[in-house]
C-alpha atoms as a PDB file:
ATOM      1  CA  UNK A   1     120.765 113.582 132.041  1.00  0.00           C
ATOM      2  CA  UNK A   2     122.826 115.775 129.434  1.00  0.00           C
ATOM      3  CA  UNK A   3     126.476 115.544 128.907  1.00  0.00           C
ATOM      4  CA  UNK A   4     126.969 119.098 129.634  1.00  0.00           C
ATOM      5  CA  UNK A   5     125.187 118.437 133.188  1.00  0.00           C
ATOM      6  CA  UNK A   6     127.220 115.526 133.548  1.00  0.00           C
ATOM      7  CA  UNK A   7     130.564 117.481 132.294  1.00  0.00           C
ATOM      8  CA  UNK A   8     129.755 119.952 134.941  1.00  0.00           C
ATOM      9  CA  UNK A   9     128.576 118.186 137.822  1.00  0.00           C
ATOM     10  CA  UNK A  10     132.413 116.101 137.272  1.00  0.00           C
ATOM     11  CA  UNK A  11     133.871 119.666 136.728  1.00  0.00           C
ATOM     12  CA  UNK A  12     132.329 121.869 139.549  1.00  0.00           C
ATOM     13  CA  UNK A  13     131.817 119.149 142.734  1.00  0.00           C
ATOM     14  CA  UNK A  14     135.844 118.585 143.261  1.00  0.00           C
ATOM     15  CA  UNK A  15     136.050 123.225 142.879  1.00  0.00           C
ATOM     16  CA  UNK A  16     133.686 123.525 145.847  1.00  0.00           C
ATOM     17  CA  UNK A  17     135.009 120.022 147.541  1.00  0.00           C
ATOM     18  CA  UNK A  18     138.119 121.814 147.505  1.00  0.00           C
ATOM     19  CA  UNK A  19     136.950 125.316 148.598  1.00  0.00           C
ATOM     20  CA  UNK A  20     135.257 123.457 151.411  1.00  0.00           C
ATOM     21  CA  UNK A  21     138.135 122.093 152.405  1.00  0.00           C
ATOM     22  CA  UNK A  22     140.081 125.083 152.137  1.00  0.00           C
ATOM     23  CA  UNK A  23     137.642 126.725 154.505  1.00  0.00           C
ATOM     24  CA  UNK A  24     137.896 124.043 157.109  1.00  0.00           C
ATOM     25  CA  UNK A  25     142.161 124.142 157.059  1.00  0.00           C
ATOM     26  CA  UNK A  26     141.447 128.229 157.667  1.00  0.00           C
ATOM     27  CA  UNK A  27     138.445 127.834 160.262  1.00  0.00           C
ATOM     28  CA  UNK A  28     140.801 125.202 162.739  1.00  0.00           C
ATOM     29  CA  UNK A  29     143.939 127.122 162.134  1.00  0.00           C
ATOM     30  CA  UNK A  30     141.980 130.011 163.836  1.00  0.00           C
ATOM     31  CA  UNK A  31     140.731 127.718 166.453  1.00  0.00           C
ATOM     32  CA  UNK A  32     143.849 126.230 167.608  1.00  0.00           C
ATOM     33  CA  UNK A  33     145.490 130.225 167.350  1.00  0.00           C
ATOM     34  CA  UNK A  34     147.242 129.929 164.185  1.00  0.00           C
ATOM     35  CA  UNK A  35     147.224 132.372 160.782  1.00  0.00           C
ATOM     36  CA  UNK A  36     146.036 129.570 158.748  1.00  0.00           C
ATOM     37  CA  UNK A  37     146.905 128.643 154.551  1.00  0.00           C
ATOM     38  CA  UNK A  38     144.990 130.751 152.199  1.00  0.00           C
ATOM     39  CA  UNK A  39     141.746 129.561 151.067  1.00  0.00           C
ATOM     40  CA  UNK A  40     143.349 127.930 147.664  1.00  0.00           C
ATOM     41  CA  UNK A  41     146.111 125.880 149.153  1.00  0.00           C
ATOM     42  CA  UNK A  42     144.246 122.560 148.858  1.00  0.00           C
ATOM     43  CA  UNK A  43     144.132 123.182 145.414  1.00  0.00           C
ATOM     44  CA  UNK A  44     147.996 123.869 145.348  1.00  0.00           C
ATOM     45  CA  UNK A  45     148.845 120.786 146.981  1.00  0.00           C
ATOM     46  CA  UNK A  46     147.310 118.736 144.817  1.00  0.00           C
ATOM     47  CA  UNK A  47     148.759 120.911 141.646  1.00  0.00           C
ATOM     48  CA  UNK A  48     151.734 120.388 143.642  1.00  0.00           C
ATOM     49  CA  UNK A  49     151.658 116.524 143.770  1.00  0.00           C
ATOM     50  CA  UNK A  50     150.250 116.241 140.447  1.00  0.00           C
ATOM     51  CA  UNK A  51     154.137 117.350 139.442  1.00  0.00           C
ATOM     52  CA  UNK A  52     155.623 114.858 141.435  1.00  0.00           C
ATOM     53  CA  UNK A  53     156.597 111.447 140.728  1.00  0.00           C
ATOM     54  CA  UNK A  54     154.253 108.642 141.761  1.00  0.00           C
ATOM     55  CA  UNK A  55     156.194 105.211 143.483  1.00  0.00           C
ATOM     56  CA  UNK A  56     154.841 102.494 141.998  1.00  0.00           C
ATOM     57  CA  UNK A  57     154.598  98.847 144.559  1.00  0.00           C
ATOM     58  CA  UNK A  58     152.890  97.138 141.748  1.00  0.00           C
ATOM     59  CA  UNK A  59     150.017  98.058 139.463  1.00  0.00           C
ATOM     60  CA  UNK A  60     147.373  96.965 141.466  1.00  0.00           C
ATOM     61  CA  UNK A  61     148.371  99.202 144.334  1.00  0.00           C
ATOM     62  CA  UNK A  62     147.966 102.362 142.066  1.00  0.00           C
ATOM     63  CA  UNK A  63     144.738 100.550 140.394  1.00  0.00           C
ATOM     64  CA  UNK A  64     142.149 100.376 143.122  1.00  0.00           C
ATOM     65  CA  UNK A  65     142.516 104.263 143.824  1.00  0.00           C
ATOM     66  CA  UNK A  66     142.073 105.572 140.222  1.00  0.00           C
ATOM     67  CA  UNK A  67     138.894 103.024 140.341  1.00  0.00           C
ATOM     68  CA  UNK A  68     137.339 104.540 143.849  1.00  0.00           C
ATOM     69  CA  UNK A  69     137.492 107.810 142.270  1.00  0.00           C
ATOM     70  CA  UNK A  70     135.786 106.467 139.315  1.00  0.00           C
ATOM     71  CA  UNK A  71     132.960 105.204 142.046  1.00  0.00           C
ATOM     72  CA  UNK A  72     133.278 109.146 144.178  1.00  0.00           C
ATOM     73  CA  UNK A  73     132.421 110.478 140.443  1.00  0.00           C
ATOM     74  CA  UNK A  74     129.792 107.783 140.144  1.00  0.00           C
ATOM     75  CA  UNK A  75     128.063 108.346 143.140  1.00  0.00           C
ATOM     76  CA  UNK A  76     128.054 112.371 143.007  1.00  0.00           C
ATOM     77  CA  UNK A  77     126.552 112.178 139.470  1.00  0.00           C
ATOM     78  CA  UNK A  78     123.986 110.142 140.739  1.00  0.00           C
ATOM     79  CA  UNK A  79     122.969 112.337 143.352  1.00  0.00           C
ATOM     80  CA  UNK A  80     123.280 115.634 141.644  1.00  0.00           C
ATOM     81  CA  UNK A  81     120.830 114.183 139.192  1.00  0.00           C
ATOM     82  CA  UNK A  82     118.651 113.199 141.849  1.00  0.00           C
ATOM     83  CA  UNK A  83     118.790 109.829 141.135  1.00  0.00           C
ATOM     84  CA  UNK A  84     118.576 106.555 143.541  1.00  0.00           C
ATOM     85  CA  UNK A  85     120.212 107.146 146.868  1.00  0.00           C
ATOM     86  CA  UNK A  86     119.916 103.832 148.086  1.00  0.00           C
ATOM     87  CA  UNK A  87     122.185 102.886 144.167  1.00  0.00           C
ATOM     88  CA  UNK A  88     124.925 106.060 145.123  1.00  0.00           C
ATOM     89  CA  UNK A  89     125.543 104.031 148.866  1.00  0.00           C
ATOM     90  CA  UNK A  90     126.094 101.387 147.397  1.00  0.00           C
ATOM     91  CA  UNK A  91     128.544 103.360 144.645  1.00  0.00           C
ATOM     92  CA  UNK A  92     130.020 105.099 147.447  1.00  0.00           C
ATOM     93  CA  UNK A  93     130.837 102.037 149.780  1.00  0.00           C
ATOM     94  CA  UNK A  94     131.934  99.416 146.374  1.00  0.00           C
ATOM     95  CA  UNK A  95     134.792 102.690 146.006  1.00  0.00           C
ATOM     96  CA  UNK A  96     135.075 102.868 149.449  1.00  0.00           C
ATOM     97  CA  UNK A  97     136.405  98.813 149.324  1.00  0.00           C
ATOM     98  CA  UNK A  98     138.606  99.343 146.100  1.00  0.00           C
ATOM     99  CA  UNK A  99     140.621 101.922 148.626  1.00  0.00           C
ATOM    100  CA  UNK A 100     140.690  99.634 151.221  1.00  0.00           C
ATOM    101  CA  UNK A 101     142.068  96.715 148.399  1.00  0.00           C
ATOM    102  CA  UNK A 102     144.495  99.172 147.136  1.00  0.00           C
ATOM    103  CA  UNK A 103     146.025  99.628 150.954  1.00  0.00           C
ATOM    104  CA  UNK A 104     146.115  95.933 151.393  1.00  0.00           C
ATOM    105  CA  UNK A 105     147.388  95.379 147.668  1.00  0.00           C
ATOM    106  CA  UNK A 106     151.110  97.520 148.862  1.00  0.00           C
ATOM    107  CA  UNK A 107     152.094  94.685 151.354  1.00  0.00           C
ATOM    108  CA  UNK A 108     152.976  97.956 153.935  1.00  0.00           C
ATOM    109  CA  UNK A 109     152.066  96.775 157.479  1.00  0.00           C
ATOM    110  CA  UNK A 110     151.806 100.791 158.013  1.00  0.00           C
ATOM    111  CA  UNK A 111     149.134 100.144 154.782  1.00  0.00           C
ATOM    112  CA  UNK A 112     147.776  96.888 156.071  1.00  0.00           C
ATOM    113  CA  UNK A 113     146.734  98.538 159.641  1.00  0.00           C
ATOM    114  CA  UNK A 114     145.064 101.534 157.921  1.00  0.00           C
ATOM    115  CA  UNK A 115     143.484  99.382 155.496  1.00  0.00           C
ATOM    116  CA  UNK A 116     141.985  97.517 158.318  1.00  0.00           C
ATOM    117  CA  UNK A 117     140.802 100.640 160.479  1.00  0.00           C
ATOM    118  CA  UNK A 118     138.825 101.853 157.054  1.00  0.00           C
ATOM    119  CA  UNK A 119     137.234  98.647 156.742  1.00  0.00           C
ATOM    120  CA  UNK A 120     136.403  99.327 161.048  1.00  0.00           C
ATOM    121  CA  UNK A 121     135.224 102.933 159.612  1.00  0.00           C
ATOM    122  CA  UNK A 122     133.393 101.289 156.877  1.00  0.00           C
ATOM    123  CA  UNK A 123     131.499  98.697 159.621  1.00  0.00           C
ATOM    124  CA  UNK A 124     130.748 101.595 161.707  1.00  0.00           C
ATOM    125  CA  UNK A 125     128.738 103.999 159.270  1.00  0.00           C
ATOM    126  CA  UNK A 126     127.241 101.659 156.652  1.00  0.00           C
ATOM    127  CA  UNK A 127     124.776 100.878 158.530  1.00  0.00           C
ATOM    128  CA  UNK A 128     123.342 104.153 159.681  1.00  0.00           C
ATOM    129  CA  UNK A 129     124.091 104.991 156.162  1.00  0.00           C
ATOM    130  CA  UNK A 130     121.843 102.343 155.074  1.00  0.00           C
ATOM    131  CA  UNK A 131     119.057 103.374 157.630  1.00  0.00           C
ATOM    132  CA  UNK A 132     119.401 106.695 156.658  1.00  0.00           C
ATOM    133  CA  UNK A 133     117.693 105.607 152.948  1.00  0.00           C
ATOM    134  CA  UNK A 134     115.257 103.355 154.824  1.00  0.00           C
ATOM    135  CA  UNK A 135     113.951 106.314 156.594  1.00  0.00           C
ATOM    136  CA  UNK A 136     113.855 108.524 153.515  1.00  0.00           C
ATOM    137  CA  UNK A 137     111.846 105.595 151.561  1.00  0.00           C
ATOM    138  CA  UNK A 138     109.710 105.478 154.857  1.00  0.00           C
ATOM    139  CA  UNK A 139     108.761 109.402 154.770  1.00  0.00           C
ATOM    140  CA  UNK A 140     108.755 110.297 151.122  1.00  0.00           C
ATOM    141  CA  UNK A 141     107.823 106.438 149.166  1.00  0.00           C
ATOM    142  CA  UNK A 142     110.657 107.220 146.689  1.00  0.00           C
ATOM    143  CA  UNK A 143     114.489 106.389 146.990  1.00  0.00           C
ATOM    144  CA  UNK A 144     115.345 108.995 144.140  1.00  0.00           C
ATOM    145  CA  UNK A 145     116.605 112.322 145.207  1.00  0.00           C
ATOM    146  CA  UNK A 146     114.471 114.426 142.467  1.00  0.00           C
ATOM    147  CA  UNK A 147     111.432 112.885 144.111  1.00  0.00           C
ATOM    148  CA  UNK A 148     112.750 113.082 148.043  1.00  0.00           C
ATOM    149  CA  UNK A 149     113.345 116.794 147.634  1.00  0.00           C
ATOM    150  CA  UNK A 150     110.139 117.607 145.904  1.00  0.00           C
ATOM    151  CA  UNK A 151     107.891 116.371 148.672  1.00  0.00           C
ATOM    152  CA  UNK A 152     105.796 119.307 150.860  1.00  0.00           C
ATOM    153  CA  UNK A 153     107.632 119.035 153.809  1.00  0.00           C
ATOM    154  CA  UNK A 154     111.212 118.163 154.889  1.00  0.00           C
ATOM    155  CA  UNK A 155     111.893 115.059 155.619  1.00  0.00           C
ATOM    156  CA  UNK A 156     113.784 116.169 159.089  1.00  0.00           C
ATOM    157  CA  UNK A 157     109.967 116.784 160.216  1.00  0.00           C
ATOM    158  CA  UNK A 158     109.325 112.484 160.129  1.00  0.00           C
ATOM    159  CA  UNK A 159     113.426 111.729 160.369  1.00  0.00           C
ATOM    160  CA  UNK A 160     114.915 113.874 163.525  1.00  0.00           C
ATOM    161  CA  UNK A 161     116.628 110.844 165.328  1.00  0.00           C
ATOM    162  CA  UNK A 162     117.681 109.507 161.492  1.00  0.00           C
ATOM    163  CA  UNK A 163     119.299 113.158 161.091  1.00  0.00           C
ATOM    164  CA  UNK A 164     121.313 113.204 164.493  1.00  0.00           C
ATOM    165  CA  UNK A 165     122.310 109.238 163.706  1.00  0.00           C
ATOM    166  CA  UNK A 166     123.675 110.588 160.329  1.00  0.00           C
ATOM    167  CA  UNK A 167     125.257 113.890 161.421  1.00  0.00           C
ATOM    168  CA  UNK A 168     127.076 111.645 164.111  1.00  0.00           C
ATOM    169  CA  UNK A 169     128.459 108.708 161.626  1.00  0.00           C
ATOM    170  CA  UNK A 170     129.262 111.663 158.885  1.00  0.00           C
ATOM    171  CA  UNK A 171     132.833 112.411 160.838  1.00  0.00           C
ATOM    172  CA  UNK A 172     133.657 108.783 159.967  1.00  0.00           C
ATOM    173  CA  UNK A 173     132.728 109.595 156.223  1.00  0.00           C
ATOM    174  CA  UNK A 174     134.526 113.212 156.766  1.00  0.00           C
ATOM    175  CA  UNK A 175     137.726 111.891 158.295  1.00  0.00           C
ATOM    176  CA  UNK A 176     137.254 114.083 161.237  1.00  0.00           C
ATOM    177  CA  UNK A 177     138.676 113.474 165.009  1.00  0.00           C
ATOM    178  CA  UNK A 178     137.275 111.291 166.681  1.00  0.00           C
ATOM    179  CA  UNK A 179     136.897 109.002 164.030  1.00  0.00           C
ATOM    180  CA  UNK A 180     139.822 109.512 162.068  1.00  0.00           C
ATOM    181  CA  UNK A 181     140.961 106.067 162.094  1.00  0.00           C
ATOM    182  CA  UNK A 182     142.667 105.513 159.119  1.00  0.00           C
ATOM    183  CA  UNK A 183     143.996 108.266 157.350  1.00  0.00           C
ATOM    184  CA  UNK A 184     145.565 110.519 160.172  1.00  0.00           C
ATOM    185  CA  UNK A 185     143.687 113.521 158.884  1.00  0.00           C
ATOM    186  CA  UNK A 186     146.143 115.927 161.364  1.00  0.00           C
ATOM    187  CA  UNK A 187     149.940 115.211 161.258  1.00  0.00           C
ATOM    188  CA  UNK A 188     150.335 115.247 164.945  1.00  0.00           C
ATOM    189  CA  UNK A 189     148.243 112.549 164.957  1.00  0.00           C
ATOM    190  CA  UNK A 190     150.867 109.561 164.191  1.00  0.00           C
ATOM    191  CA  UNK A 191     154.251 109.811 162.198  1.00  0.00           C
ATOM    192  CA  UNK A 192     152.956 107.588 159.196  1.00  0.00           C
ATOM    193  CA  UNK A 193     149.545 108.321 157.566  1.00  0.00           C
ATOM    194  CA  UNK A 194     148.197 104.987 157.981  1.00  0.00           C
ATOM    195  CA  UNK A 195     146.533 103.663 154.910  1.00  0.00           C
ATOM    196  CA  UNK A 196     147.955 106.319 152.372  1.00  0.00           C
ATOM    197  CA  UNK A 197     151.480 105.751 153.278  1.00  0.00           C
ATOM    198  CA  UNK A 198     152.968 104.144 150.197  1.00  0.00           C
ATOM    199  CA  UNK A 199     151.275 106.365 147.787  1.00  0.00           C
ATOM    200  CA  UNK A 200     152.420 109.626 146.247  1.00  0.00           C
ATOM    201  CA  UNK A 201     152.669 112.141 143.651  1.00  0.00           C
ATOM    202  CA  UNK A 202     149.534 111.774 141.368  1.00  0.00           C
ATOM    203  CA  UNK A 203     148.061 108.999 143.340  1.00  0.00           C
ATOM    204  CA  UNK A 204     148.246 111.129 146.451  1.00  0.00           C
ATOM    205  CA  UNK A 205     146.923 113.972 143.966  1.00  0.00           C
ATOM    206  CA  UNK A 206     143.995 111.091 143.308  1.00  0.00           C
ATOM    207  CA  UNK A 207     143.222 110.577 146.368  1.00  0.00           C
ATOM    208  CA  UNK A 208     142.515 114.005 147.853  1.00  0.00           C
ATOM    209  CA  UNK A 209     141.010 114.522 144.806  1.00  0.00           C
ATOM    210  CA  UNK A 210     138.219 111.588 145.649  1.00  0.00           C
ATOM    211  CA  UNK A 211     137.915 113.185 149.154  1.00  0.00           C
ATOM    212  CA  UNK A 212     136.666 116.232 147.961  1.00  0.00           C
ATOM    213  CA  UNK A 213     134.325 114.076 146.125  1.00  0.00           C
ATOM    214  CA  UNK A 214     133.126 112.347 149.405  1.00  0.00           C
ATOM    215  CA  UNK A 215     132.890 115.793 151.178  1.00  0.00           C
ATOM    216  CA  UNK A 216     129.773 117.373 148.806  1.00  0.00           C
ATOM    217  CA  UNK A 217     128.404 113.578 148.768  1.00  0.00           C
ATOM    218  CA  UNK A 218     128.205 113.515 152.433  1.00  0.00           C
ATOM    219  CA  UNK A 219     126.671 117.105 152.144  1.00  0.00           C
ATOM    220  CA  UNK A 220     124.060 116.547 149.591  1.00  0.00           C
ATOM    221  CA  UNK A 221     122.470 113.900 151.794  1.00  0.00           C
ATOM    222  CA  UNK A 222     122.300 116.492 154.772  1.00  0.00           C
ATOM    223  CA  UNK A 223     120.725 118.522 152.021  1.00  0.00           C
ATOM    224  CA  UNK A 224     117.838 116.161 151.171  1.00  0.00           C
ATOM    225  CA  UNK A 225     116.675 116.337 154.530  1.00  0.00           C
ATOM    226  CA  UNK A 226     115.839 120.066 154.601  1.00  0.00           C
ATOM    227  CA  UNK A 227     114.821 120.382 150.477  1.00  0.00           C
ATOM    228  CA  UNK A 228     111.461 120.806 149.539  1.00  0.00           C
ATOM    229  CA  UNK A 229     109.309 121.772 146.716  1.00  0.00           C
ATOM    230  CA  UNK A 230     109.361 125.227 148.132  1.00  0.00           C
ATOM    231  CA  UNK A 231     112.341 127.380 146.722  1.00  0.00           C
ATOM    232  CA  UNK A 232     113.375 128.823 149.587  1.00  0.00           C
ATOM    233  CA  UNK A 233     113.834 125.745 151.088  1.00  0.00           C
ATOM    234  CA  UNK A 234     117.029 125.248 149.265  1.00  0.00           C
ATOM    235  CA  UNK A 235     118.224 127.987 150.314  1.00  0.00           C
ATOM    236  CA  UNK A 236     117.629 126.788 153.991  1.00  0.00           C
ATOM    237  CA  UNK A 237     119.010 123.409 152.899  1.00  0.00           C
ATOM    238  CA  UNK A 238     121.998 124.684 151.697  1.00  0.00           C
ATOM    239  CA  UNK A 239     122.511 126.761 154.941  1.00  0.00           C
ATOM    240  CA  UNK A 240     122.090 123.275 156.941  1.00  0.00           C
ATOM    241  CA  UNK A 241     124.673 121.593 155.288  1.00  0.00           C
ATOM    242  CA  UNK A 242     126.884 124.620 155.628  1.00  0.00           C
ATOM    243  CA  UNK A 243     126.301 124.822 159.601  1.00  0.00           C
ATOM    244  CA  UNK A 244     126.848 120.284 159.535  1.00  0.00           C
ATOM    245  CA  UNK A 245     129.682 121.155 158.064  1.00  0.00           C
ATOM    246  CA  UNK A 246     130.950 123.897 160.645  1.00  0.00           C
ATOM    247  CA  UNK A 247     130.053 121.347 163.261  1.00  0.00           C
ATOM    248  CA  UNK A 248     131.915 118.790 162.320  1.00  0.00           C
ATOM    249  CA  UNK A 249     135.292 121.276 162.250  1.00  0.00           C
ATOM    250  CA  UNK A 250     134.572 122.167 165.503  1.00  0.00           C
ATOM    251  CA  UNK A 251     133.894 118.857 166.757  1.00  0.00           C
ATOM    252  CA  UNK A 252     137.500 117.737 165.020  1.00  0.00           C
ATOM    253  CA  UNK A 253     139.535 120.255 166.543  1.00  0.00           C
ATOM    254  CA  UNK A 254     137.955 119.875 170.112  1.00  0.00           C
ATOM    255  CA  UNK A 255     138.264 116.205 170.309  1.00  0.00           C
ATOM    256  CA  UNK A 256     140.878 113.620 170.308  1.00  0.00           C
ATOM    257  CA  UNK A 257     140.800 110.244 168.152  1.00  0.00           C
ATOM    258  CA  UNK A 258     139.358 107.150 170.093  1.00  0.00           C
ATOM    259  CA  UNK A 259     140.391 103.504 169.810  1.00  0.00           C
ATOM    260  CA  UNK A 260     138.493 101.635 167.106  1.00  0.00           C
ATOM    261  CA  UNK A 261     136.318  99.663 169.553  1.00  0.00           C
ATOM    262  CA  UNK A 262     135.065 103.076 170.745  1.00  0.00           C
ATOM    263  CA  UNK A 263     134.850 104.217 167.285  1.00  0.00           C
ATOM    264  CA  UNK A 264     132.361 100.993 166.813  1.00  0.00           C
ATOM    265  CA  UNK A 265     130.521 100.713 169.502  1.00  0.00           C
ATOM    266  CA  UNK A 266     129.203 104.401 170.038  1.00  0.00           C
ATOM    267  CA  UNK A 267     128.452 104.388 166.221  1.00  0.00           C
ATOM    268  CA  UNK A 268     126.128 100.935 166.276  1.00  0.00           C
ATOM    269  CA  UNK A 269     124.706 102.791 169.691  1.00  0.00           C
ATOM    270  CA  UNK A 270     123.587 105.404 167.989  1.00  0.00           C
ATOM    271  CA  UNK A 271     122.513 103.410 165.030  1.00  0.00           C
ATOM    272  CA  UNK A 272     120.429 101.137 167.124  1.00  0.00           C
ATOM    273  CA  UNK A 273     118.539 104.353 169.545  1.00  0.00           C
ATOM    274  CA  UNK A 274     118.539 106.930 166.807  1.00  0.00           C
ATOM    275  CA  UNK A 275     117.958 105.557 163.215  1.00  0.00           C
ATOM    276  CA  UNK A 276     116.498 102.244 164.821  1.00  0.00           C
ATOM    277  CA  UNK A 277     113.893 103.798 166.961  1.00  0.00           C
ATOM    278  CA  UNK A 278     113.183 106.795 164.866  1.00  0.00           C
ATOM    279  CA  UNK A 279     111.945 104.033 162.073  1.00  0.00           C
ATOM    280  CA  UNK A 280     110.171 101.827 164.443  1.00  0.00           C
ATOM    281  CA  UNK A 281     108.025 104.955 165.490  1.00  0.00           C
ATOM    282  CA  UNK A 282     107.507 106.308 161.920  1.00  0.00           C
ATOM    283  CA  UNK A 283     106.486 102.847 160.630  1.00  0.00           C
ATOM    284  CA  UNK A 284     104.190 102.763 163.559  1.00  0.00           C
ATOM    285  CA  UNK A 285     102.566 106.184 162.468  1.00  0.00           C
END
């Protein structure tokens, strides 16, 4: 891979993370009856906090969250490049435990608890996660993306019960009610933000930042499911993630946030019937 694909993949994933998210403020202010921020504010927040001074607890604290977006970037390069998925979950969850060490590593008890309901999040959609590349290895022989989206038909054809199991453990990934454990994605949710409470200014700016990261890395793998050889099956793909995406705003605003042993237990559920089964009968095949 090039620099200049690597320069833009790191340049253009956090513009349309951010656009994406921009989208999904405007789409549930309309659902719960409100005007809504314009389509840019995420991107003036974070300008916003960028001028702000950062508290520092100690150095670790601030640490851990410049190195899980150093894993987000990782990850998303991998992918883009169509590279090994199984190598980018791995990536993805590694970051995923610097955040949680950074939490822990503030000595908050408001930190500590969120710290501890990522680490629930984290038990909750690894391993559909993990299933999820099983299935695509199963279907296609090949855990790298370029090879996965080349195939002659989509792997949603030999993977439908792998594709609902994902789609369902993705609002963990997306921070989206139900499953919002952690973060307190809406404000009327609690008064502290959970596992981000100590941070601000630039590290907040970080951290958003990295989201937008997670957002087009939890797309792209809805987007290997519908890719093929043909052309216009990108285009289809791309529509796909697009509608996963709308369904998960929908499903955020319409629902309210379950205790973590809910949260757990229906994602394992559907882990076990949908990814579990789904491989057992393709194996069989």
């Amino acid at each position: 891979m090039n620099i200049v694909k690597i320069i833009a993949i790191i340049i253009f994933t956090p513009l349309v993370g951010g656009l994406l998210t921009g989208v999904d403020r405007i789409i549930s202010a309309r659902l719960q009856g409100r005007q809504g921020p314009p389509l840019l504010q995420p991107f003036y927040d974070v300008l916003k906090l960028t001028e702000k001074e950062s508290i520092e607890v100690n150095s670790m604290h601030r640490f851990f969250v410049y190195v899980s977006l150093v894993f987000a970037v990782f990850t998303t390069l991998i992918l883009l490049s169509g590279g090994d998925i199984l190598l980018a979950i791995f990536a993805l969850t590694l970051g995923s435990v610097f955040f949680v060490l950074g939490g822990y590593a503030s000595n908050s008890p408001y930190n500590t608890i969120g710290s501890e309901r990522e680490l629930l999040q984290i038990m909750s959609y690894e391993p559909m996660v993990l299933l999820t590349c099983i299935g695509l290895y199963y279907a296609e022989h090949s855990f790298f993306i370029r090879d996965i989206v080349a195939a002659e038909k989509p792997s949603i054809l030999y993977l439908p019960g792998v594709f609902i199991g994902l789609v369902f453990v993705l609002t963990f990934k997306l921070r989206k009610s139900p499953f919002d454990l952690s973060m307190s994605h809406h404000g009327h949710q609690e008064i502290v933000k959970g596992i981000t409470t100590e941070y601000s200014g630039k590290d907040l700016a970080v951290i958003e930042v990295t989201h937008w990261y997670e957002v087009i890395i939890s797309l792209t793998l809805v987007y290997v499911f519908f890719a093929t050889a043909a052309p216009i099956s990108r285009v289809f793909a791309v529509i796909a993630c697009l509608v996963v995406y709308l369904f998960e705003i929908i499903v955020d605003n319409g629902s309210a946030r379950v205790k973590w042993q809910q949260a757990l237990k229906s994602a394992w559920v559907v882990t076990a019937i949908m990814g579990t089964v789904n491989l057992l009968i393709l194996s069989y095949f």
